[in-house]
N, C-alpha and C. Protein backbone atom coordinates (compact mmCIF):
# COMPACT_ATOMS: atom_id res chain seq x y z
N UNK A 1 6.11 191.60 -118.51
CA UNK A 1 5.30 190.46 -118.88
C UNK A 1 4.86 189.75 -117.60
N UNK A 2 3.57 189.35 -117.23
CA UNK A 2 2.77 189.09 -116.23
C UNK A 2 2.02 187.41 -117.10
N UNK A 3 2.48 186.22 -116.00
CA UNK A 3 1.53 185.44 -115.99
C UNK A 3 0.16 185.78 -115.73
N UNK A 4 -0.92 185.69 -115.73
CA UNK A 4 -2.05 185.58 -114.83
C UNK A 4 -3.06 184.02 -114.82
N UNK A 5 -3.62 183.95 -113.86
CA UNK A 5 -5.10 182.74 -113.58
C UNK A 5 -5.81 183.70 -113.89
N UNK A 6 -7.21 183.58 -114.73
CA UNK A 6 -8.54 184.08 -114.69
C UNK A 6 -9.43 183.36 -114.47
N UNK A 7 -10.12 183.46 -113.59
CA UNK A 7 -11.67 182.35 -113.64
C UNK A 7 -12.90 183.06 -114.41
N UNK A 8 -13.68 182.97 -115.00
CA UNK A 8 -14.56 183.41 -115.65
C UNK A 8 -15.97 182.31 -115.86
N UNK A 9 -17.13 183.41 -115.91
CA UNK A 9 -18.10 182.11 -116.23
C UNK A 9 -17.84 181.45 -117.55
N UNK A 10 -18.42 180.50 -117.53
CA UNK A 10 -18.45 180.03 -118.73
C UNK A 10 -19.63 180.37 -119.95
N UNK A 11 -19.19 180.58 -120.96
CA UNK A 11 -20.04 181.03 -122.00
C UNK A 11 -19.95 180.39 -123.58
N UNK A 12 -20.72 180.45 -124.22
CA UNK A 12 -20.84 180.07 -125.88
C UNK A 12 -19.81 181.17 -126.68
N UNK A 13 -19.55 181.66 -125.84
CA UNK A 13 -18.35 182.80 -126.44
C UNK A 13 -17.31 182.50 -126.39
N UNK A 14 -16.75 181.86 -125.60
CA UNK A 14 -15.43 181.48 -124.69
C UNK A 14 -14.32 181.48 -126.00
N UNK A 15 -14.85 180.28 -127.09
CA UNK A 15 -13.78 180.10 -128.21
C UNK A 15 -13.63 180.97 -128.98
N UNK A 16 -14.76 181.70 -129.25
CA UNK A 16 -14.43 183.39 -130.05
C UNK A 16 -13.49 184.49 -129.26
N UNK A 17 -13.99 184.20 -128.01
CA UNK A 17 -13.15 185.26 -126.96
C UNK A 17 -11.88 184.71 -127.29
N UNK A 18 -11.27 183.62 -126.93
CA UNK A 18 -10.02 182.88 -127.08
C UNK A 18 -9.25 183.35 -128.29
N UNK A 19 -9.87 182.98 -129.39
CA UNK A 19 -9.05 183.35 -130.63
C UNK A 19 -8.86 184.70 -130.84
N UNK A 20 -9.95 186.02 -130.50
CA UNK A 20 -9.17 187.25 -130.61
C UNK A 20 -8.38 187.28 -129.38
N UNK A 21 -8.58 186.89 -128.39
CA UNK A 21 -7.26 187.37 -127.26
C UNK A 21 -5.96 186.71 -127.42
N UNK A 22 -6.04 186.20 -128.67
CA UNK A 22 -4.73 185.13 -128.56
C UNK A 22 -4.22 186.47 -129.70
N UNK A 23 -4.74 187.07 -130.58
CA UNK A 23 -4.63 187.74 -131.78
C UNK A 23 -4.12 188.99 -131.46
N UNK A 24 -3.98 189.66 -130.22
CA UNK A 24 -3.95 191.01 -129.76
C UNK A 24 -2.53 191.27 -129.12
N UNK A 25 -2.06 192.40 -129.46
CA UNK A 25 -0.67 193.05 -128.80
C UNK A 25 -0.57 192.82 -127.89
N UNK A 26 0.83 192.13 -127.43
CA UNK A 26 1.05 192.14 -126.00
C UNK A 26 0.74 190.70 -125.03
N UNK A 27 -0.34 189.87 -125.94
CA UNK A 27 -0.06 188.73 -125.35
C UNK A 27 0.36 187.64 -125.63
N UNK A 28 1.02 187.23 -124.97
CA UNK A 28 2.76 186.26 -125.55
C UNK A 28 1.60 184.42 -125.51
N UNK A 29 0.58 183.94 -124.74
CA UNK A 29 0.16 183.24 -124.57
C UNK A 29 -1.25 182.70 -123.96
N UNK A 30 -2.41 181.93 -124.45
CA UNK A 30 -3.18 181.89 -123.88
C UNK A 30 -3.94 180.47 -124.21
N UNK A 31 -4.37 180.34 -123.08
CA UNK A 31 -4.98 178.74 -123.09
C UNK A 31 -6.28 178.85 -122.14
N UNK A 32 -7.36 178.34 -122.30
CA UNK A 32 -8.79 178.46 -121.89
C UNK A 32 -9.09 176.86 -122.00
N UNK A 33 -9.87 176.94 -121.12
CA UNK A 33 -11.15 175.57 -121.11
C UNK A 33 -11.96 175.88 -119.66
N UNK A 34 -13.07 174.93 -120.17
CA UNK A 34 -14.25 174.33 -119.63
C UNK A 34 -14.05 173.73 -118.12
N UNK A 35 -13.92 174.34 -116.68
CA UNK A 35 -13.96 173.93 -115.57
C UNK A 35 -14.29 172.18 -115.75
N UNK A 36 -13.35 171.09 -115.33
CA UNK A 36 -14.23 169.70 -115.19
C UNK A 36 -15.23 169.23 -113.88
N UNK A 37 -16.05 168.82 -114.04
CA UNK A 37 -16.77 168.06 -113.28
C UNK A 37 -15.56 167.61 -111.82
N UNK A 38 -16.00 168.14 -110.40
CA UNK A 38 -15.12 167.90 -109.23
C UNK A 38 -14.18 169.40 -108.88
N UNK A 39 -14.39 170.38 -109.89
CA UNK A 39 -14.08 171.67 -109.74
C UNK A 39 -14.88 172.46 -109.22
N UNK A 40 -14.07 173.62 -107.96
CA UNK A 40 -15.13 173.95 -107.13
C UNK A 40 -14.43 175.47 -107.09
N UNK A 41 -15.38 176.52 -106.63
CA UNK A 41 -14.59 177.46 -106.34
C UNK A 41 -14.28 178.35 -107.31
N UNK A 42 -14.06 178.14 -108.49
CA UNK A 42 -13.93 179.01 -109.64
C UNK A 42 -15.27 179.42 -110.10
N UNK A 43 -15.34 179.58 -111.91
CA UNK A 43 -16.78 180.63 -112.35
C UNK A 43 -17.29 179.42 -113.22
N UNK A 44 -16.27 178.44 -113.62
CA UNK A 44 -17.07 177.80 -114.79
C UNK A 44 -15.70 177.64 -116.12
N UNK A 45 -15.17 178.50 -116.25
CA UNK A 45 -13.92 178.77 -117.65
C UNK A 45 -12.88 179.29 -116.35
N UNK A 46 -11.53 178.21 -116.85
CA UNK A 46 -10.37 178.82 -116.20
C UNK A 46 -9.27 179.40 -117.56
N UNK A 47 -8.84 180.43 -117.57
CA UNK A 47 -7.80 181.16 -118.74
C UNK A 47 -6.30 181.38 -117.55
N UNK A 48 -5.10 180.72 -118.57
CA UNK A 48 -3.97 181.21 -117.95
C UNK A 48 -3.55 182.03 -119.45
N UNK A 49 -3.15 183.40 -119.22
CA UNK A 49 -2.94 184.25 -120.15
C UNK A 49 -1.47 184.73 -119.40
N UNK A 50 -0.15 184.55 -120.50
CA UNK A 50 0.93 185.41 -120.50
C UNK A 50 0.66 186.58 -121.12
N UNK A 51 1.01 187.59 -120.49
CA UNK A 51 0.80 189.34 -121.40
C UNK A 51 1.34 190.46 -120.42
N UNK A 52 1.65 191.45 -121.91
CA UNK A 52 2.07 192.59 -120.94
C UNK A 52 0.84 193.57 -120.61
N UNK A 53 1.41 194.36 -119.80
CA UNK A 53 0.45 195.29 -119.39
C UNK A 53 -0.56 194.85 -117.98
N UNK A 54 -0.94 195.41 -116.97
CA UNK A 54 -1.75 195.36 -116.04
C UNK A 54 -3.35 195.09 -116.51
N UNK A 55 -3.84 194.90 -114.72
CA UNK A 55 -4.93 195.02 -114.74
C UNK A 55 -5.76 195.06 -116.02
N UNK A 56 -6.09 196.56 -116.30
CA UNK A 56 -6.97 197.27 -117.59
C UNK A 56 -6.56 196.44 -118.41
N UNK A 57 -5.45 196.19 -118.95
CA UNK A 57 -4.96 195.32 -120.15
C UNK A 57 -5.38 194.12 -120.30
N UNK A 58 -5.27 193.29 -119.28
CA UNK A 58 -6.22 192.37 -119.03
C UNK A 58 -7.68 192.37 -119.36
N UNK A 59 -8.16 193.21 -118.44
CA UNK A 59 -9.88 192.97 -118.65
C UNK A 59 -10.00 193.71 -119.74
N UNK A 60 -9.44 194.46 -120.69
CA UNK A 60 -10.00 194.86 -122.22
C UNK A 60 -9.48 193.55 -123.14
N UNK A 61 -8.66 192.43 -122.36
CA UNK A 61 -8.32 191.44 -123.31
C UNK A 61 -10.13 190.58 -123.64
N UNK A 62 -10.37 190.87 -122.24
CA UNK A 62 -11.65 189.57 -121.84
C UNK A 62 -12.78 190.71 -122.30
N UNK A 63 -12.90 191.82 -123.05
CA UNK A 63 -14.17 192.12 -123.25
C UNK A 63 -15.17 192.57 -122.64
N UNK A 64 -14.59 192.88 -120.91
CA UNK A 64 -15.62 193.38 -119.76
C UNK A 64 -16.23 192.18 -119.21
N UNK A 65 -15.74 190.94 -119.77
CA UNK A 65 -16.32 189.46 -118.84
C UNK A 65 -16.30 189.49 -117.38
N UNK A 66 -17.17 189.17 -116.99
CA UNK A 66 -17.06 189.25 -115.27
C UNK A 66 -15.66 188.44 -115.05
N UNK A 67 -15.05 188.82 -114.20
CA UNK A 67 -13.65 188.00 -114.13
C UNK A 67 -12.78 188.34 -113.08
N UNK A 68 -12.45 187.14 -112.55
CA UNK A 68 -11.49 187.21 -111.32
C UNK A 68 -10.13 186.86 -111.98
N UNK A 69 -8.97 188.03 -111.82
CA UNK A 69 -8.25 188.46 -113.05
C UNK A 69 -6.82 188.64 -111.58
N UNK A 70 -5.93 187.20 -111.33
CA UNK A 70 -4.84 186.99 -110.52
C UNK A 70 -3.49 187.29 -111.35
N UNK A 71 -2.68 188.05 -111.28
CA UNK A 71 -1.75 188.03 -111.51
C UNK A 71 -0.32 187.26 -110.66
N UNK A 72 0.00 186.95 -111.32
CA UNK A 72 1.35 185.80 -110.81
C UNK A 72 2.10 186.37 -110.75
N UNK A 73 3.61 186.32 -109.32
CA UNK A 73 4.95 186.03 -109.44
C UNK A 73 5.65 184.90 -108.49
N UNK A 74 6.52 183.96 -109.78
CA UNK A 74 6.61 182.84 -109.80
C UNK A 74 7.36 182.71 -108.09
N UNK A 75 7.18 181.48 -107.62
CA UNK A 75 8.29 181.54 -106.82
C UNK A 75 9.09 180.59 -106.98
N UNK A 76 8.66 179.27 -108.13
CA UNK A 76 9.26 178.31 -108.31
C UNK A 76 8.51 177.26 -109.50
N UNK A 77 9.03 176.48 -109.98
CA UNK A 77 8.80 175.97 -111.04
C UNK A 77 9.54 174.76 -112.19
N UNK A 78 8.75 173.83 -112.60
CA UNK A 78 9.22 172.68 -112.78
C UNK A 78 8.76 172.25 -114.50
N UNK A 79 9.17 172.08 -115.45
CA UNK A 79 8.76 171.82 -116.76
C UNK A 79 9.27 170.63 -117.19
N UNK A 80 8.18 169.83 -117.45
CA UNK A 80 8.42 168.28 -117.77
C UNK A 80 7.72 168.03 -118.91
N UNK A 81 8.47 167.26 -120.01
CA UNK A 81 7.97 167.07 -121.25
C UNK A 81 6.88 166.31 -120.95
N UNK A 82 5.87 166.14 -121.73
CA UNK A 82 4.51 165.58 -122.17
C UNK A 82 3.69 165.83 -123.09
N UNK A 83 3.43 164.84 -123.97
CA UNK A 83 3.34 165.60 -124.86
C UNK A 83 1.43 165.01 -125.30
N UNK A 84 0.88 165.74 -126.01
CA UNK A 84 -0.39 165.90 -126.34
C UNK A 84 -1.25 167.14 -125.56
N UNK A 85 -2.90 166.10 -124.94
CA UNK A 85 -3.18 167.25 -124.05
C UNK A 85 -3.04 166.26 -122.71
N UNK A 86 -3.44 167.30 -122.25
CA UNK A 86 -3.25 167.25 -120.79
C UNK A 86 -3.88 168.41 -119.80
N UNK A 87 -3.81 167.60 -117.84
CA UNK A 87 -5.08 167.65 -117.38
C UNK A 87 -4.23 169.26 -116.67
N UNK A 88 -4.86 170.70 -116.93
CA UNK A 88 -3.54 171.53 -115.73
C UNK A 88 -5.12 172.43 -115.04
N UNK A 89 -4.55 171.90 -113.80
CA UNK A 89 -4.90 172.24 -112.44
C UNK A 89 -4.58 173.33 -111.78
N UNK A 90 -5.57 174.55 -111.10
CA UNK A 90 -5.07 175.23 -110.67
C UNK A 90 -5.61 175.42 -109.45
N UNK A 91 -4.66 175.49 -108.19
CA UNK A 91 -5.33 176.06 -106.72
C UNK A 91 -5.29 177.42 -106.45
N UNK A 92 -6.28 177.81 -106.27
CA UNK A 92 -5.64 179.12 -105.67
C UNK A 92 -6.11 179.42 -103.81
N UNK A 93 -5.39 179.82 -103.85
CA UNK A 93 -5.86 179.90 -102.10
C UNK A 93 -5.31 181.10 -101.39
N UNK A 94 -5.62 181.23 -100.25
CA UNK A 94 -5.59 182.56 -99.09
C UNK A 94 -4.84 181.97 -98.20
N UNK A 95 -3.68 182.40 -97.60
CA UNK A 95 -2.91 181.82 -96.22
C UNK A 95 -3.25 183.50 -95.35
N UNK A 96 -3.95 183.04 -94.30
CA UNK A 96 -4.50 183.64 -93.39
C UNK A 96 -3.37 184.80 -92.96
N UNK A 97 -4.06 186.44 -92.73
CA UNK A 97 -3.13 187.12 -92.25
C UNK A 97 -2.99 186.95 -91.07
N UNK A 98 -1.26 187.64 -91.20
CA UNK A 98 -0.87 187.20 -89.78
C UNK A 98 0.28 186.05 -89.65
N UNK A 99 -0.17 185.47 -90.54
CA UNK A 99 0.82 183.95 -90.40
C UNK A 99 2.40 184.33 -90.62
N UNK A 100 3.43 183.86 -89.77
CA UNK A 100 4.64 184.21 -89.75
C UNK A 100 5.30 183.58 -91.00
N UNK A 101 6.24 184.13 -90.97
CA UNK A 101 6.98 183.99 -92.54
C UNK A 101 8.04 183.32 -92.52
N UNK A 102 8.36 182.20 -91.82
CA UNK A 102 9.01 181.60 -91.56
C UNK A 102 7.74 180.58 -91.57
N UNK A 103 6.85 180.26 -91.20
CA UNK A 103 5.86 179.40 -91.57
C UNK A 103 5.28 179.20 -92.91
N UNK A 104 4.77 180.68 -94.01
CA UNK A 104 4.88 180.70 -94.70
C UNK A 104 5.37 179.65 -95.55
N UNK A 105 6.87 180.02 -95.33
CA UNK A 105 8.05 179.36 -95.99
C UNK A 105 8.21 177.76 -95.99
N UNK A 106 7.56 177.62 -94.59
CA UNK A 106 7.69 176.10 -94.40
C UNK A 106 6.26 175.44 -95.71
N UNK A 107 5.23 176.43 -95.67
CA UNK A 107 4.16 175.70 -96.29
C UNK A 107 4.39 175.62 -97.44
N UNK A 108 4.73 176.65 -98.16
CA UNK A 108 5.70 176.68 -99.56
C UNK A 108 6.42 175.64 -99.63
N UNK A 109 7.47 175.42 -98.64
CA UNK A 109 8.63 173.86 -99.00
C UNK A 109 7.83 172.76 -99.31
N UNK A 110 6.50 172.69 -98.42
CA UNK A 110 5.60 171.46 -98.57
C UNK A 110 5.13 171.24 -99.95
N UNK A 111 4.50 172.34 -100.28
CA UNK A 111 3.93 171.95 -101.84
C UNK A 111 5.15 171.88 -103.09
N UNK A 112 6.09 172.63 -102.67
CA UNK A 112 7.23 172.41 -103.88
C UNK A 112 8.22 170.93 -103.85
N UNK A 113 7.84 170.29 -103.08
CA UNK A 113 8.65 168.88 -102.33
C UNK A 113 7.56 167.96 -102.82
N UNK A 114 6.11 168.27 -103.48
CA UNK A 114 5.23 167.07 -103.71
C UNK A 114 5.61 166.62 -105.18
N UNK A 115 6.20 167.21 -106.12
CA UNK A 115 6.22 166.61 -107.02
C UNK A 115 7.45 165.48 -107.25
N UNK A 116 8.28 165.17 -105.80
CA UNK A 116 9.27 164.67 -105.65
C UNK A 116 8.78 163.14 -105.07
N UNK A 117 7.54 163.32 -104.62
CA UNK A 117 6.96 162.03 -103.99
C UNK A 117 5.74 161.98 -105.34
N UNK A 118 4.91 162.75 -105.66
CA UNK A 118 3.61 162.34 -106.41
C UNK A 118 3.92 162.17 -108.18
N UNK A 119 4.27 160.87 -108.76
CA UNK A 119 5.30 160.79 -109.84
C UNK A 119 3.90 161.16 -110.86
N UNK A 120 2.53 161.15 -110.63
CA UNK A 120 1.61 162.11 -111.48
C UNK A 120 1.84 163.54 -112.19
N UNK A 121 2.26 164.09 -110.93
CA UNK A 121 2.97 165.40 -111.23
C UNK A 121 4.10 165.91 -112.46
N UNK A 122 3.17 166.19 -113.40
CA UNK A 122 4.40 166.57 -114.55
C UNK A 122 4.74 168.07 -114.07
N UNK A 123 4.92 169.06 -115.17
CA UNK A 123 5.03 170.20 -115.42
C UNK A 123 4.09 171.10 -113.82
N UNK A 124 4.91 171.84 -113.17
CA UNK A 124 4.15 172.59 -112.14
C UNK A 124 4.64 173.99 -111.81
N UNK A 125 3.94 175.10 -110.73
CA UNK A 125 4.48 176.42 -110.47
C UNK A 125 4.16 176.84 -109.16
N UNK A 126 4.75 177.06 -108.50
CA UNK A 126 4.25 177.95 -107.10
C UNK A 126 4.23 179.31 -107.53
N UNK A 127 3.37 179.90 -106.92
CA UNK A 127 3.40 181.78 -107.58
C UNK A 127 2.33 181.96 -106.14
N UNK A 128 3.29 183.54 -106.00
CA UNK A 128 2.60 184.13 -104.62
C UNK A 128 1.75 184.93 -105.84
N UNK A 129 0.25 185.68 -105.48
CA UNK A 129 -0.22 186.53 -106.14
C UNK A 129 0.51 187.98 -105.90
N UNK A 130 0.59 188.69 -106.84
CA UNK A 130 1.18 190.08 -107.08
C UNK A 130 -0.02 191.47 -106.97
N UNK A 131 -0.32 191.47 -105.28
CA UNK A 131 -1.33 192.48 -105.03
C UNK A 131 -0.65 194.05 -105.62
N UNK A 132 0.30 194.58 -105.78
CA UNK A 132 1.02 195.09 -106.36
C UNK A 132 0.14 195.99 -108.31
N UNK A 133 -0.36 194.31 -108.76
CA UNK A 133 -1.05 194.42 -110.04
C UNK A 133 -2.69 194.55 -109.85
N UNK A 134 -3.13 193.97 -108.88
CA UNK A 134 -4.46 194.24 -109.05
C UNK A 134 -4.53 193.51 -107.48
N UNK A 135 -5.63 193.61 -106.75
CA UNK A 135 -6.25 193.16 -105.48
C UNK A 135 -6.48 192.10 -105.57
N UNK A 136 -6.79 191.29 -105.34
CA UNK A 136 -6.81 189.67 -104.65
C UNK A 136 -7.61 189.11 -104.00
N UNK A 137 -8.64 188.54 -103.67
CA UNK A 137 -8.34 187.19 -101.99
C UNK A 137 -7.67 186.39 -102.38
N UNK A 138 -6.97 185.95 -103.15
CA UNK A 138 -5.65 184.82 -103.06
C UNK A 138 -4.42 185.70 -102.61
N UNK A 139 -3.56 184.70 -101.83
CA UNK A 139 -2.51 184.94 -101.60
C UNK A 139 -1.44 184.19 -102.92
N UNK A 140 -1.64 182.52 -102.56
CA UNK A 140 -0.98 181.84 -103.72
C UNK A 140 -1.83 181.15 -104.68
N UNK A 141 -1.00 180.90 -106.08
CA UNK A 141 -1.77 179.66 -106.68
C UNK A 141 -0.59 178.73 -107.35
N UNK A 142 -1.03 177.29 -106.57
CA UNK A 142 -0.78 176.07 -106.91
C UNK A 142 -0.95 175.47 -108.47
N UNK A 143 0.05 175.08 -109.31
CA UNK A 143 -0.70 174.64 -110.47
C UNK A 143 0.80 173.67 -111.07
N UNK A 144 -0.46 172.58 -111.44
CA UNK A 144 0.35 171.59 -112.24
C UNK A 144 -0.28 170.92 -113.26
N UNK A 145 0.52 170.03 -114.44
CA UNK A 145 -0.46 169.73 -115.20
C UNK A 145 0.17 167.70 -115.07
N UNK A 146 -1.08 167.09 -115.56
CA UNK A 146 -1.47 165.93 -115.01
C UNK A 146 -1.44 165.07 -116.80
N UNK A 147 -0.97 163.93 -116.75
CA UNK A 147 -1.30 163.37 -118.18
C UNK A 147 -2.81 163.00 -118.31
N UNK A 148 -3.16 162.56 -116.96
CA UNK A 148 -5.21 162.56 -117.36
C UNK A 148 -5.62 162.91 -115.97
N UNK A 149 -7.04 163.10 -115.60
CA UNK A 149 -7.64 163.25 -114.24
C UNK A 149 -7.40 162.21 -113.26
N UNK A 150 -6.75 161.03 -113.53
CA UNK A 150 -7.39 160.14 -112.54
C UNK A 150 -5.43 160.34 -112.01
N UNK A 151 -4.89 161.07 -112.30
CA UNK A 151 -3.39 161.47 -112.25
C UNK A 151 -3.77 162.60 -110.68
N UNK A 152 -5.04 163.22 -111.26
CA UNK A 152 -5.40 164.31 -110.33
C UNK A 152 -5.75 163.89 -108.88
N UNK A 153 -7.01 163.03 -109.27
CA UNK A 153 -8.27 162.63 -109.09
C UNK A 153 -7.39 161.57 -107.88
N UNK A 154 -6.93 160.50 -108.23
CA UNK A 154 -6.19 159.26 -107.82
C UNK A 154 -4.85 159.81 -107.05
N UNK A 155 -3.66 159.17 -107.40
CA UNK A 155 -2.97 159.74 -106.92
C UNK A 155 -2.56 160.69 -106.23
N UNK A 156 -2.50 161.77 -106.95
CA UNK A 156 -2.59 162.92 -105.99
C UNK A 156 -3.00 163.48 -104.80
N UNK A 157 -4.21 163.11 -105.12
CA UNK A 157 -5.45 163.64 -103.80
C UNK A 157 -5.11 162.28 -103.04
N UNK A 158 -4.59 161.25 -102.94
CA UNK A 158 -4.48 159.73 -102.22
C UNK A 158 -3.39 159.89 -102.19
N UNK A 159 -2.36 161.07 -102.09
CA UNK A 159 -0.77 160.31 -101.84
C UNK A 159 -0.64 160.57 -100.32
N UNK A 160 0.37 159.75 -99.87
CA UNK A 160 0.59 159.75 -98.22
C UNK A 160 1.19 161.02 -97.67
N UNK A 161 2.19 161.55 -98.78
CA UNK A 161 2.52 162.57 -99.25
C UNK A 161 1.55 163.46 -98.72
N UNK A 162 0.75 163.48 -99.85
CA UNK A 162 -0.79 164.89 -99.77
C UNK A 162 -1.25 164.80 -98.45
N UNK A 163 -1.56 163.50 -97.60
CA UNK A 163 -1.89 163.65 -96.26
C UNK A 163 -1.42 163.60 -94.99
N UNK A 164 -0.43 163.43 -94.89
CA UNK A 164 0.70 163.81 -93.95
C UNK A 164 1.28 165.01 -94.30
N UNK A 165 1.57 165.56 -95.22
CA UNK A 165 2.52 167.07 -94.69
C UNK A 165 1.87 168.24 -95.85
N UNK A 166 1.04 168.26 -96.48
CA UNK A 166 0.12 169.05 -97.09
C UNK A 166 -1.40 169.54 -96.74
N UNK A 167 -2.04 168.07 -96.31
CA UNK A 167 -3.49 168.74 -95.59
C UNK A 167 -3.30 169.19 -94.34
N UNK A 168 -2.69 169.15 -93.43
CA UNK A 168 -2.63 169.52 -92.48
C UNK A 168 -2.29 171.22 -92.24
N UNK A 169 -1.68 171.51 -93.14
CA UNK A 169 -1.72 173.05 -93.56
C UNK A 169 -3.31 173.92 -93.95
N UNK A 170 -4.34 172.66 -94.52
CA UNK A 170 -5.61 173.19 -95.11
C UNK A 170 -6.46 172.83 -93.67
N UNK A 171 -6.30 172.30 -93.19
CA UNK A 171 -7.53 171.31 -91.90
C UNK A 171 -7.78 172.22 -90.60
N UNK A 172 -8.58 173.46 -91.12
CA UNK A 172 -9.18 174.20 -90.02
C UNK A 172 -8.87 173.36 -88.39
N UNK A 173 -9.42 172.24 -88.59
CA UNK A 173 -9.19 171.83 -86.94
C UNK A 173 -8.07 171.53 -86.41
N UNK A 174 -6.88 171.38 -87.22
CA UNK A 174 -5.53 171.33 -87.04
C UNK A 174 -4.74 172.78 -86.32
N UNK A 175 -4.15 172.65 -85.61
CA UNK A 175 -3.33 173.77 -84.91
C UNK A 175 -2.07 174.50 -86.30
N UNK A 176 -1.43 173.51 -86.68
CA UNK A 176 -0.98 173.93 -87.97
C UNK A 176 -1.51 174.41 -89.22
N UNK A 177 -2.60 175.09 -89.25
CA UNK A 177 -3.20 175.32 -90.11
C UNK A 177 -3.09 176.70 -90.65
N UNK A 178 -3.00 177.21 -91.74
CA UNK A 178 -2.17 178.64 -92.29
C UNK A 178 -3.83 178.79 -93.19
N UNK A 179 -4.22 177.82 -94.10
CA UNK A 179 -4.97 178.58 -95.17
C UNK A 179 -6.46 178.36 -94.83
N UNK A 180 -7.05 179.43 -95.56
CA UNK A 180 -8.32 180.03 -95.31
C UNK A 180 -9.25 179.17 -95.71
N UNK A 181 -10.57 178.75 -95.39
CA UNK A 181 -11.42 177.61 -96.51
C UNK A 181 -11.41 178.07 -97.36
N UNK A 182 -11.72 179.00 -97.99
CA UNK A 182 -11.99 178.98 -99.23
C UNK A 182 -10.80 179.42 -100.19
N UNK A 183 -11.47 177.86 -101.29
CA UNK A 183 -10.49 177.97 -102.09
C UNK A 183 -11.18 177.67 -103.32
N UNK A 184 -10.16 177.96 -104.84
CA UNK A 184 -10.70 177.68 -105.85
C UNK A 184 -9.85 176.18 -106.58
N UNK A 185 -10.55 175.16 -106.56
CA UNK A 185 -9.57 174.14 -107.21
C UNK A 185 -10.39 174.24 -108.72
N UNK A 186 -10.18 174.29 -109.40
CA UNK A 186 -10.39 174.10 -110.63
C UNK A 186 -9.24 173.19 -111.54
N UNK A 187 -10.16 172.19 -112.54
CA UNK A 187 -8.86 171.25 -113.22
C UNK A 187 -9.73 171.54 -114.67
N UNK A 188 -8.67 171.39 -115.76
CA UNK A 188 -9.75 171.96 -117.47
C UNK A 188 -8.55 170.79 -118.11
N UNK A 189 -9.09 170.31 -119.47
CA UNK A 189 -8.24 169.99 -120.54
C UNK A 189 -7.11 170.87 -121.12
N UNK A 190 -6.17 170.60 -121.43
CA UNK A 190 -5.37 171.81 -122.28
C UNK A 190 -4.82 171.12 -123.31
N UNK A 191 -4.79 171.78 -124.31
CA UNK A 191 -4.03 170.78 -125.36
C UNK A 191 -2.95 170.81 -125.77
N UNK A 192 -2.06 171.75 -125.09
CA UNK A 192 -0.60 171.64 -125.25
C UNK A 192 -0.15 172.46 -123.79
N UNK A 193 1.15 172.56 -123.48
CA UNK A 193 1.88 172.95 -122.27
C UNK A 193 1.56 173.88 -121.92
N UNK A 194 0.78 174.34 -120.74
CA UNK A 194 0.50 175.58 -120.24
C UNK A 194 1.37 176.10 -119.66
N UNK A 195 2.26 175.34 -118.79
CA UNK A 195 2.72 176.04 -117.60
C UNK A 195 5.14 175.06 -118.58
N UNK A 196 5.11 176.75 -118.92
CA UNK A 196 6.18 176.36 -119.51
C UNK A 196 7.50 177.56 -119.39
């Protein structure tokens, strides 16, 4: 059984697609929405789908949808009650080859240590991507879920936290810098616990 992120465009299909892929062998879970407004980097529709089976299994879930189709393994992870919907966020990003692994490790401690300062932060996951299942440009993806955007939006992106020992890992002009520009932040509605 394989987490995955999918980004996909968005389409008038999306909720038909949703309800048979929720209907089909093999997948334990699935939740879709509508990229929000301040999301960059993705297609338009972000899907986190639990299921077995690889790759192929995947993209015959989505119908041949154009799709950037990440498979997850976790490296860590946090589940906090909340209940209704709610805002879940996903980063995905590239840490530049080459970068030592002992650095790595340090950038990892950074993002798994924010939900200890950013009290927005409900439910979250670190996951390296699993090139193993299918090819990549992500290395990791970041994801947490938020009780509303301005949890995202506010806080988060404004904690002293986020700018002292997190951007400085993203800030090309910084000497400490591990990850690649490009990245996909995407944030969607969900209406119950994605990341569980």
């Amino acid at each position: 059984m394989t987490r995955w992120v999918i980004f996909t465009p968005a389409s008038d299909a999306a909720a038909g697609l949703r309800r048979a892929v929720v209907r089909l062998p093999g997948v334990r879970a699935c939740s879709v929405g509508p990229d929000l407004p301040g999301s960059f980097g993705g297609s338009g529709l972000s899907w986190d789908v639990t299921a077995d089976g690889g790759l192929s299994a995947v993209r015959s879930l989505l119908g041949g949808a154009d799709a950037d189709a990440v498979p997850l393994t976790p490296v860590a992870s946090r589940t906090v009650d909340l209940s209704g919907p709610r805002v879940k966020r996903t980063l995905a990003l590239t840490v530049r080859p080459g970068t030592p692994t002992e650095t790595v490790a340090r950038f990892e401690a950074d993002l798994m240590a924010m939900p200890d300062h950013i009290a927005t932060i409900r439910s979250w996951a670190l996951s390296r991507v699993d090139t193993t299942m299918a090819s990549s440009r992500w290395t990791h993806v970041w994801e947490q879920e938020f009780a509303d955007v301005e949890g995202l939006t506010g806080e988060y992106l404004l904690h002293p936290y986020h700018w002292t020992y997190v951007d400085r890992w993203f800030d090309s002009e910084l000497p400490s810098s591990v990850v690649a520009p490009a990245l996909a932040h995407v944030f969607r509605w969900a209406d119950a616990p994605v990341l569980t």
